[in-house]
Protein backbone atom coordinates (compact mmCIF):
# COMPACT_ATOMS: atom_id res chain seq x y z
CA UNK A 1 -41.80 37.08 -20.38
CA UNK A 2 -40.35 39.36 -17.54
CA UNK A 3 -44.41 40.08 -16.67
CA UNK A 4 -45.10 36.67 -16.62
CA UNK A 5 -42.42 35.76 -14.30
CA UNK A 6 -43.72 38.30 -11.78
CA UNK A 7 -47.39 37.34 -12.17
CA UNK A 8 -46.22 33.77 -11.05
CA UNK A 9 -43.85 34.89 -8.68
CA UNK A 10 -46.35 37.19 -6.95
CA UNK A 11 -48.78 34.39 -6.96
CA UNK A 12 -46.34 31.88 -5.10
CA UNK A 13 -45.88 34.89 -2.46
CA UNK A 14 -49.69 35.64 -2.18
CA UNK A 15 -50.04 31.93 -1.04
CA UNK A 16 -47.22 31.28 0.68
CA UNK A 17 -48.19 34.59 3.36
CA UNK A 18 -51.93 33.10 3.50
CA UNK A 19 -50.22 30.06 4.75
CA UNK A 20 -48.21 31.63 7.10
CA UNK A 21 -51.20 33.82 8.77
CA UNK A 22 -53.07 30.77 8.77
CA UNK A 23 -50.39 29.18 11.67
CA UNK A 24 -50.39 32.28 14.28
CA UNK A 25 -50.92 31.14 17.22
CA UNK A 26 -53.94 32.40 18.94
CA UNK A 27 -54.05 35.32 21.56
CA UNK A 28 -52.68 34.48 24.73
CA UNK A 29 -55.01 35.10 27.79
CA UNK A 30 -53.45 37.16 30.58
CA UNK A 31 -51.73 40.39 30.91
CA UNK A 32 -49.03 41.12 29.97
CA UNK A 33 -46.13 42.13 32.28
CA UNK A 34 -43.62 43.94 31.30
CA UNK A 35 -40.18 43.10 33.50
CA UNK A 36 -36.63 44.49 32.67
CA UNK A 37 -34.40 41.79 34.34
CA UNK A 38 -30.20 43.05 34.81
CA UNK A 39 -27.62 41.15 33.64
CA UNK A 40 -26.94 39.10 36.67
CA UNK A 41 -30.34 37.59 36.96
CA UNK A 42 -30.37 36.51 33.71
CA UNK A 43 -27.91 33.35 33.96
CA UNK A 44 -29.51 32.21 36.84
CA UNK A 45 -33.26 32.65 34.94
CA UNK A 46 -31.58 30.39 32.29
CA UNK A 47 -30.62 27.64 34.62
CA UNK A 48 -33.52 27.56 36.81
CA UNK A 49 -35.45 27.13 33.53
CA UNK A 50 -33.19 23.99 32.63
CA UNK A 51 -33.23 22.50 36.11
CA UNK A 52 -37.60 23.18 35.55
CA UNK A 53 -37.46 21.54 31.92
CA UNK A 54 -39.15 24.73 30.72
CA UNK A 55 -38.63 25.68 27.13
CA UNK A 56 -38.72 29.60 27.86
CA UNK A 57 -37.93 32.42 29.55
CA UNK A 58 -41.28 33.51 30.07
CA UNK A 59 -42.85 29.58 31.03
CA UNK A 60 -39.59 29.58 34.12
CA UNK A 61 -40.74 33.23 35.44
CA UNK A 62 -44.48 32.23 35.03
CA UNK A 63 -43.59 28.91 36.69
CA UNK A 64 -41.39 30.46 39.68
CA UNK A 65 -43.68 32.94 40.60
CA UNK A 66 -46.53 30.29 40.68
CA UNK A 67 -44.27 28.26 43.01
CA UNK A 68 -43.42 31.26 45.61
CA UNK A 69 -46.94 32.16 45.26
CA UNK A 70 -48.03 28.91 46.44
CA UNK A 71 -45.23 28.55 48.98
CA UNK A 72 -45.90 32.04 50.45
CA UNK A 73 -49.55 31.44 50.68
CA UNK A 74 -50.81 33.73 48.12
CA UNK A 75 -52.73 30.77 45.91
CA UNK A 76 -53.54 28.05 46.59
CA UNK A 77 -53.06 24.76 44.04
C-alpha cells in the first residue's frame, strides 16, 4: 500500500514540475547589469516607479535611464 502511495504521489510531482518548466518565461535579451543601490535611493526608486505606473524595480531603472538618455542626448526616440 505504502509503495503504491508513493508511485502515485511521485507521479502527481513528475507532472506537476513538467508543468511548471513548461511556463518559464523565455530569456531576456540584454545584458545584464549588475547595480548595488544604498538604502537612501531605494525609497525614492519605489516612488518614482509608482508615479511611472511601472510594476518593477528593474522596468523604473530601465525606464529612467531611457528618459535621461533621451533628455541628455545620448538616444534618440
Amino acid at each position: 500500500m505504502a509503495a503504491r502511495l508513493f508511485r502515485d504521489i511521485s507521479k502527481l510531482m513528475s507532472k506537476s514540475t513538467g508543468d511548471i518548466t513548461k511556463r518559464k518565461r523565455p530569456p531576456a535579451a540584454g545584458t545584464p547589469v549588475l547595480v548595488r543601490l544604498q538604502p537612501d535611493l531605494l525609497g525614492p526608486l519605489d516612488k518614482a516607479a509608482a508615479e511611472l505606473s511601472e510594476a518593477s524595480r528593474p522596468e523604473a531603472i530601465r525606464r529612467i535611464i531611457k528618459d535621461w538618455l533621451i533628455g541628455h542626448g545620448y538616444l534618440t526616440h
